[in-house]
C-alpha atoms as a PDB file:
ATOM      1  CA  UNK A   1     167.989 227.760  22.383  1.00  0.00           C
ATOM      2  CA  UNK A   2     170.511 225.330  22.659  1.00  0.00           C
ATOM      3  CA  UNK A   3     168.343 222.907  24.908  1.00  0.00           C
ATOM      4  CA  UNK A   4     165.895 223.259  22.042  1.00  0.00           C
ATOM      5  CA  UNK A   5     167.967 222.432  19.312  1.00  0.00           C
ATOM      6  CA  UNK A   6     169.376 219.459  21.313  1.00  0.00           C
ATOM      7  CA  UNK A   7     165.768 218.052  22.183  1.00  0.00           C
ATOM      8  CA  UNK A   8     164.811 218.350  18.523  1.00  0.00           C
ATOM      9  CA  UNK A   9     168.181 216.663  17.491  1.00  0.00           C
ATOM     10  CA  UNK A  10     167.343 213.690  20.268  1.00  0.00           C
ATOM     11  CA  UNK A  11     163.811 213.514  19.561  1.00  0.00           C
ATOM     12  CA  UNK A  12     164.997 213.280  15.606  1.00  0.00           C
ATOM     13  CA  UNK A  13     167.784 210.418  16.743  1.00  0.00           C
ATOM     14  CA  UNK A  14     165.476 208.520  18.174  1.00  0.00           C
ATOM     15  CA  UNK A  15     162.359 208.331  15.789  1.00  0.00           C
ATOM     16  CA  UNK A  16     165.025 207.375  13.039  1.00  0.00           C
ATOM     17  CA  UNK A  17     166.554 204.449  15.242  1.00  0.00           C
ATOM     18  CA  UNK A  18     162.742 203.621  15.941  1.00  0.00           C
ATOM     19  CA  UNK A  19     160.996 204.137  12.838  1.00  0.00           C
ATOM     20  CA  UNK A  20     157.453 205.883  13.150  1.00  0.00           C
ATOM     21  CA  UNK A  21     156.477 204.084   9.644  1.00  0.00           C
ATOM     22  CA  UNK A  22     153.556 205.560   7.814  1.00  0.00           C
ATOM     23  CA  UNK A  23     149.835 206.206   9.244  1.00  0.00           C
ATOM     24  CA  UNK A  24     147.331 202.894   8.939  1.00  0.00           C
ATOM     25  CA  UNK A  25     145.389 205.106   6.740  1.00  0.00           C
ATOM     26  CA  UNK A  26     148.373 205.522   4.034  1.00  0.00           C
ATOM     27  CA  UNK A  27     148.873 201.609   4.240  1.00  0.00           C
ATOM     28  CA  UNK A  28     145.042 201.517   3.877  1.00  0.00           C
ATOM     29  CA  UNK A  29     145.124 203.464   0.667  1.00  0.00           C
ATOM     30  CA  UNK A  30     148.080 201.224  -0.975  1.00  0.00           C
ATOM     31  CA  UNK A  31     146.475 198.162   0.136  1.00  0.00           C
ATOM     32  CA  UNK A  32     143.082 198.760  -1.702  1.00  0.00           C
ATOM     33  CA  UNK A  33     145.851 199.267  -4.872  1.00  0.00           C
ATOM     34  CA  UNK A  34     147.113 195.821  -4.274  1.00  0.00           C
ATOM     35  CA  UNK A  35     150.586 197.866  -3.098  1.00  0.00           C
ATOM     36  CA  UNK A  36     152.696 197.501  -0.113  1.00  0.00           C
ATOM     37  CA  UNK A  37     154.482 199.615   1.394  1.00  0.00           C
ATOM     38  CA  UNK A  38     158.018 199.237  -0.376  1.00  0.00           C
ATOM     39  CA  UNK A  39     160.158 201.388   1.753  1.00  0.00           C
ATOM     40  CA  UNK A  40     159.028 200.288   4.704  1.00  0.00           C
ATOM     41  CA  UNK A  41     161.744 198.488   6.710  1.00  0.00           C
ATOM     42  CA  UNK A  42     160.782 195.000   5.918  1.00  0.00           C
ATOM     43  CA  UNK A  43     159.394 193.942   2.811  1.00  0.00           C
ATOM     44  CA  UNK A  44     159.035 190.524   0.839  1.00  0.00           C
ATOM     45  CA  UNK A  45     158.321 190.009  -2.427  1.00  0.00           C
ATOM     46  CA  UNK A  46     157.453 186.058  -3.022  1.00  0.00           C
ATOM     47  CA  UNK A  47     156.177 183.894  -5.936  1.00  0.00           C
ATOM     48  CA  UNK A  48     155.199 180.144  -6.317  1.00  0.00           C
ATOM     49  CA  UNK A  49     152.942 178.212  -9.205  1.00  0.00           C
ATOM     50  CA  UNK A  50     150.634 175.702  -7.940  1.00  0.00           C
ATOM     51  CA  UNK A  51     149.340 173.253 -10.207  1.00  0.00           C
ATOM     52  CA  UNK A  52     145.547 174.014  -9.519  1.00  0.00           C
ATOM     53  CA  UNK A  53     143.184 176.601 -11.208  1.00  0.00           C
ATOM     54  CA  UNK A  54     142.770 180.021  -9.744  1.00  0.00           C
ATOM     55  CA  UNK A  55     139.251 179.283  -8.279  1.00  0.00           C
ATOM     56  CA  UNK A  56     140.664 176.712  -5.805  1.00  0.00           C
ATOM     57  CA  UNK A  57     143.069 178.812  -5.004  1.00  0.00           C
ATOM     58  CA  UNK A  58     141.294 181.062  -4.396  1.00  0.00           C
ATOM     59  CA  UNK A  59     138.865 179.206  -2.557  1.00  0.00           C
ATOM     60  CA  UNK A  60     141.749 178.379  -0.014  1.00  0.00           C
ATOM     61  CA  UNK A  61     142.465 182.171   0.426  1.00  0.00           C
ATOM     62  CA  UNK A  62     139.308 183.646   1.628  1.00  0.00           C
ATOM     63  CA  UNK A  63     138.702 180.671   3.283  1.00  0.00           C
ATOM     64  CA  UNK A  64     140.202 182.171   6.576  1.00  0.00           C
ATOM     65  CA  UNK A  65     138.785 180.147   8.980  1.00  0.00           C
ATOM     66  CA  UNK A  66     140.288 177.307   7.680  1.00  0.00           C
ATOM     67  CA  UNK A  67     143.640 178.237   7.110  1.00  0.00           C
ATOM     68  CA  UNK A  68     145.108 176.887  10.470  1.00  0.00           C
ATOM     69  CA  UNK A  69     143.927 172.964   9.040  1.00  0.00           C
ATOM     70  CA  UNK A  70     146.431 173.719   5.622  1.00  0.00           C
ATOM     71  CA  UNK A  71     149.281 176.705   7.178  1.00  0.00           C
ATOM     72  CA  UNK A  72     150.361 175.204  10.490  1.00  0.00           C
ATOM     73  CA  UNK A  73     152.201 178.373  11.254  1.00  0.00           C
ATOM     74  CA  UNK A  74     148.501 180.548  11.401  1.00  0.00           C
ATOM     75  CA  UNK A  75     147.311 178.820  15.245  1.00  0.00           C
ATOM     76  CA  UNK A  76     143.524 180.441  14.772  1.00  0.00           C
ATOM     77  CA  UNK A  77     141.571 183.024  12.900  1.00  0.00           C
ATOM     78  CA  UNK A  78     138.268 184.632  13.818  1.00  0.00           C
ATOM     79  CA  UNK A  79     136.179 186.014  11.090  1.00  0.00           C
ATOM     80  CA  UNK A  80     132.321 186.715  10.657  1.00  0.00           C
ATOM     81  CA  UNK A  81     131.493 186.085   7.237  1.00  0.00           C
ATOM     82  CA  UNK A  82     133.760 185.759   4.436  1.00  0.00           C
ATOM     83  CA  UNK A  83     136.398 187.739   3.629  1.00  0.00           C
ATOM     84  CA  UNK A  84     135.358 190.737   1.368  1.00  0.00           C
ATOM     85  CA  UNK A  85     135.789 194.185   1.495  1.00  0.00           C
ATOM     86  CA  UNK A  86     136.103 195.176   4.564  1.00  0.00           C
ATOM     87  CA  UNK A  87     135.288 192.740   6.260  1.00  0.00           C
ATOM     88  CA  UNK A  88     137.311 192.601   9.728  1.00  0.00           C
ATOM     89  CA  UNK A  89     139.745 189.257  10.921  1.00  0.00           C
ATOM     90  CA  UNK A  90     141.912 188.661  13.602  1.00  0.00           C
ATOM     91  CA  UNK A  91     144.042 186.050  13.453  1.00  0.00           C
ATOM     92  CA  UNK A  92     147.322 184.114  15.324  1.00  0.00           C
ATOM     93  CA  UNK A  93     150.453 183.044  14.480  1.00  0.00           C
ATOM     94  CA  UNK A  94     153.523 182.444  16.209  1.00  0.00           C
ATOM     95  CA  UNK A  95     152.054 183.649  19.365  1.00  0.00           C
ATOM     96  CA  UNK A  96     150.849 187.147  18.106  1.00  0.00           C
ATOM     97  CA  UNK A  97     147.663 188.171  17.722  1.00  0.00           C
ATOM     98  CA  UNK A  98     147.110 190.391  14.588  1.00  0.00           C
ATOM     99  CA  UNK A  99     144.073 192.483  13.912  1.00  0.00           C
ATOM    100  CA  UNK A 100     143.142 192.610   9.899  1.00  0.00           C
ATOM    101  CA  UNK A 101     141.314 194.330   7.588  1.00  0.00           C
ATOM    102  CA  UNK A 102     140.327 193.039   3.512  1.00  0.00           C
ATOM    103  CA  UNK A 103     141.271 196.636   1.978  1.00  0.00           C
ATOM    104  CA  UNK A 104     141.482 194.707  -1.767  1.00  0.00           C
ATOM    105  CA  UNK A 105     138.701 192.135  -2.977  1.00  0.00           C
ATOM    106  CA  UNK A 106     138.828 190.952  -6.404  1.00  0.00           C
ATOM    107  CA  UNK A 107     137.375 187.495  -6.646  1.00  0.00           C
ATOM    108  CA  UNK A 108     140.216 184.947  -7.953  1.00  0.00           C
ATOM    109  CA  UNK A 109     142.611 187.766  -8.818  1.00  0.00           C
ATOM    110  CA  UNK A 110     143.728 189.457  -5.959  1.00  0.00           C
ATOM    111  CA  UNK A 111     143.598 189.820  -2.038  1.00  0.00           C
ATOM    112  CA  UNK A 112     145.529 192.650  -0.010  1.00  0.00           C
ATOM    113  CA  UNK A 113     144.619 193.458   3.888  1.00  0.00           C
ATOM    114  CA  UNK A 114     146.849 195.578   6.466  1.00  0.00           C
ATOM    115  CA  UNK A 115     147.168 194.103   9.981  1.00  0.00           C
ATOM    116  CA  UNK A 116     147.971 195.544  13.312  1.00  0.00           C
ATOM    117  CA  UNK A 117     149.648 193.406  15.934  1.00  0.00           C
ATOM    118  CA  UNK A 118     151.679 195.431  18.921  1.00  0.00           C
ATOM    119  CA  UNK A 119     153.644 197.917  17.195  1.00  0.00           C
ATOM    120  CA  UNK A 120     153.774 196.589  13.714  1.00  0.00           C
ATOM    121  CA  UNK A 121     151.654 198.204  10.693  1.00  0.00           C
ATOM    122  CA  UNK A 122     151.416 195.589   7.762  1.00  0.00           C
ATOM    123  CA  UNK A 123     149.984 195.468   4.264  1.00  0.00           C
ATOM    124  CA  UNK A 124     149.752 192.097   2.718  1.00  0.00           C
ATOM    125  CA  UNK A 125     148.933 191.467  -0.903  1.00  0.00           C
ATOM    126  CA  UNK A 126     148.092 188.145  -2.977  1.00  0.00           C
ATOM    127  CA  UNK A 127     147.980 188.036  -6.766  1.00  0.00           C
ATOM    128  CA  UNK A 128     146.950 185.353  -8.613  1.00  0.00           C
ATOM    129  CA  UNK A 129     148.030 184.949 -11.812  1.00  0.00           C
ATOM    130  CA  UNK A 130     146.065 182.131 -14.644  1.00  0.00           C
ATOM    131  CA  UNK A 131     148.725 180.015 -16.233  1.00  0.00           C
ATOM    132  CA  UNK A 132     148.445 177.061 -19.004  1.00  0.00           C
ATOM    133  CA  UNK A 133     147.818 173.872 -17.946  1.00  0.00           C
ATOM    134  CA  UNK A 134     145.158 174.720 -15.477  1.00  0.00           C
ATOM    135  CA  UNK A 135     148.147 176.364 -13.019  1.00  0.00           C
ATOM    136  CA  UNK A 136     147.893 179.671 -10.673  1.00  0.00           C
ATOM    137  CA  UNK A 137     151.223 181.792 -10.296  1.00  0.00           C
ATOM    138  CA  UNK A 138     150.486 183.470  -7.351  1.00  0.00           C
ATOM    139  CA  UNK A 139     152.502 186.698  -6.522  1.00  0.00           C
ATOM    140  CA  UNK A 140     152.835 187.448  -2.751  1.00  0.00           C
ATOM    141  CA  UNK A 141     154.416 190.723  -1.219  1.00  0.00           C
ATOM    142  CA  UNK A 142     154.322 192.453   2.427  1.00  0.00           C
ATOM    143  CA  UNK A 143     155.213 195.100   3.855  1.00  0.00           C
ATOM    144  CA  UNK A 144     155.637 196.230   7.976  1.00  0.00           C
ATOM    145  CA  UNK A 145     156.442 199.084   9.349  1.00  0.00           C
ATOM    146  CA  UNK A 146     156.810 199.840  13.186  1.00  0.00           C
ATOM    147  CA  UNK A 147     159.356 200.717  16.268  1.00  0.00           C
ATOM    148  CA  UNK A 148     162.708 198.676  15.935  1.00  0.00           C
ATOM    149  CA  UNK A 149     160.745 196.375  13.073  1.00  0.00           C
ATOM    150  CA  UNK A 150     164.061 195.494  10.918  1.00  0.00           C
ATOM    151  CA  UNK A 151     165.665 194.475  14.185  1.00  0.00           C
ATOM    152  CA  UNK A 152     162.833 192.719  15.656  1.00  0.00           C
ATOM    153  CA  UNK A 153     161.738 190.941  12.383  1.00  0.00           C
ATOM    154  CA  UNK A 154     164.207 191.670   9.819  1.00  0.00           C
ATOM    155  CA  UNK A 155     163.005 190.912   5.767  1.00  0.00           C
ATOM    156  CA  UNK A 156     164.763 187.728   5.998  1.00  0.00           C
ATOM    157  CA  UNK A 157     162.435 186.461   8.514  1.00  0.00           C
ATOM    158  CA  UNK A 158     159.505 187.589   7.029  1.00  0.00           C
ATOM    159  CA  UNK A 159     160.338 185.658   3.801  1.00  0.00           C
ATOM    160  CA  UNK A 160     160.671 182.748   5.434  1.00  0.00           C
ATOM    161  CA  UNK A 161     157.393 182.791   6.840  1.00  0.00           C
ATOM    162  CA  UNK A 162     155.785 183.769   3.577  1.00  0.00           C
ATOM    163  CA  UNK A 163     157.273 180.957   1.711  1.00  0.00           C
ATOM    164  CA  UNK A 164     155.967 178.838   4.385  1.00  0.00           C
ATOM    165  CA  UNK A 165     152.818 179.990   3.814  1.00  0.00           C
ATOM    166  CA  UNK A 166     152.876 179.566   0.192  1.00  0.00           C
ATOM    167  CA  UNK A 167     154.374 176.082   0.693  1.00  0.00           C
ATOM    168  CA  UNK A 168     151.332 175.401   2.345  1.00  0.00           C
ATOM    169  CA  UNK A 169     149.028 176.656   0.453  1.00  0.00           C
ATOM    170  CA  UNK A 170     150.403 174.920  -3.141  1.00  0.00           C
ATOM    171  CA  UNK A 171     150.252 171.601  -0.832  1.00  0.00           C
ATOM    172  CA  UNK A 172     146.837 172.143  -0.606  1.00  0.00           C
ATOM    173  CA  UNK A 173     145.456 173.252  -3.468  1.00  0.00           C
ATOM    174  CA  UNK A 174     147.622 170.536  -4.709  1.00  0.00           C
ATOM    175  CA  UNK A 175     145.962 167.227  -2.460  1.00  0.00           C
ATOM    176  CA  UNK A 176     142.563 168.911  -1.907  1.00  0.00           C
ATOM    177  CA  UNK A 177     140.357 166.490  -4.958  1.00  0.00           C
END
């Protein structure tokens, strides 16, 4: 009994120092809501206004192929087709090859996906918001859950590579005539 109790207490030790994170199927289901995961272990919650209309924001967005010629950070993407629905990516950045999937398609409003790469489980959403003046505030959030995630990329890192991304993006929505 007490050999038991003491492998249920180490097996219990460890998955909290780990951090099992929920089933792809939950993220799934809060992706196709446009929600993230927000008790997952790292989570960003970003914003920017780029003085271009939705539709070329847009544009930029489900343009995935492109996105390594505008977001230096993103190396390559593979995609058939454009992104819709469920339509399938893969795509690189810093070295790590994440596997995506469009769980949220609503032309010029809103984008969300979840993404597999190694251990990590993400859901990543895009809003974009109409604003006077022929301006898009676009709402970005993430979440990723996974073994040792908040040690291996804590929040603060992920927010600095989200506002890189949006950087980029507002730069070219921005130049592009």
């Amino acid at each position: 009994m007490r050999k038991t109790l003491g492998a249920v207490s180490l097996l219990s030790g460890v998955l909290t120092i780990v951090g099992c994170g929920d089933s792809l199927t939950t993220l799934n289901r809060l992706s196709a809501v446009g929600s993230i995961h927000e008790d997952a272990p790292v989570t960003t919650h970003l914003q920017i206004k780029i003085a271009a209309p939705p539709e070329k924001v847009w544009a930029l967005l489900i343009g995935a192929p492109s996105w390594p010629t505008w977001a230096k950070q993103i190396d390559s993407v593979t995609v058939e087709g454009p992104l819709e629905n469920g339509t399938r990516f893969s795509w690189k950045t810093g070295g790590t090859d994440i596997h995506s999937q469009v769980q949220l398609f609503q032309p010029e409003r809103r984008l969300s996906w979840t993404g597999t790469a190694l251990t990590a489980k993400a859901v990543h959403v895009w809003e974009l918001q109409p604003q006077p003046g022929n301006q898009t505030l676009i709402l970005m959030k993430e979440s990723m859950d996974g073994p040792l995630m908040a040690k291996l990329y804590p929040s603060e890192k992920l927010t600095e590579a989200g506002n890189q991304w949006l950087l980029a993006l507002k730069r070219a929505a921005e130049e592009t005539p």
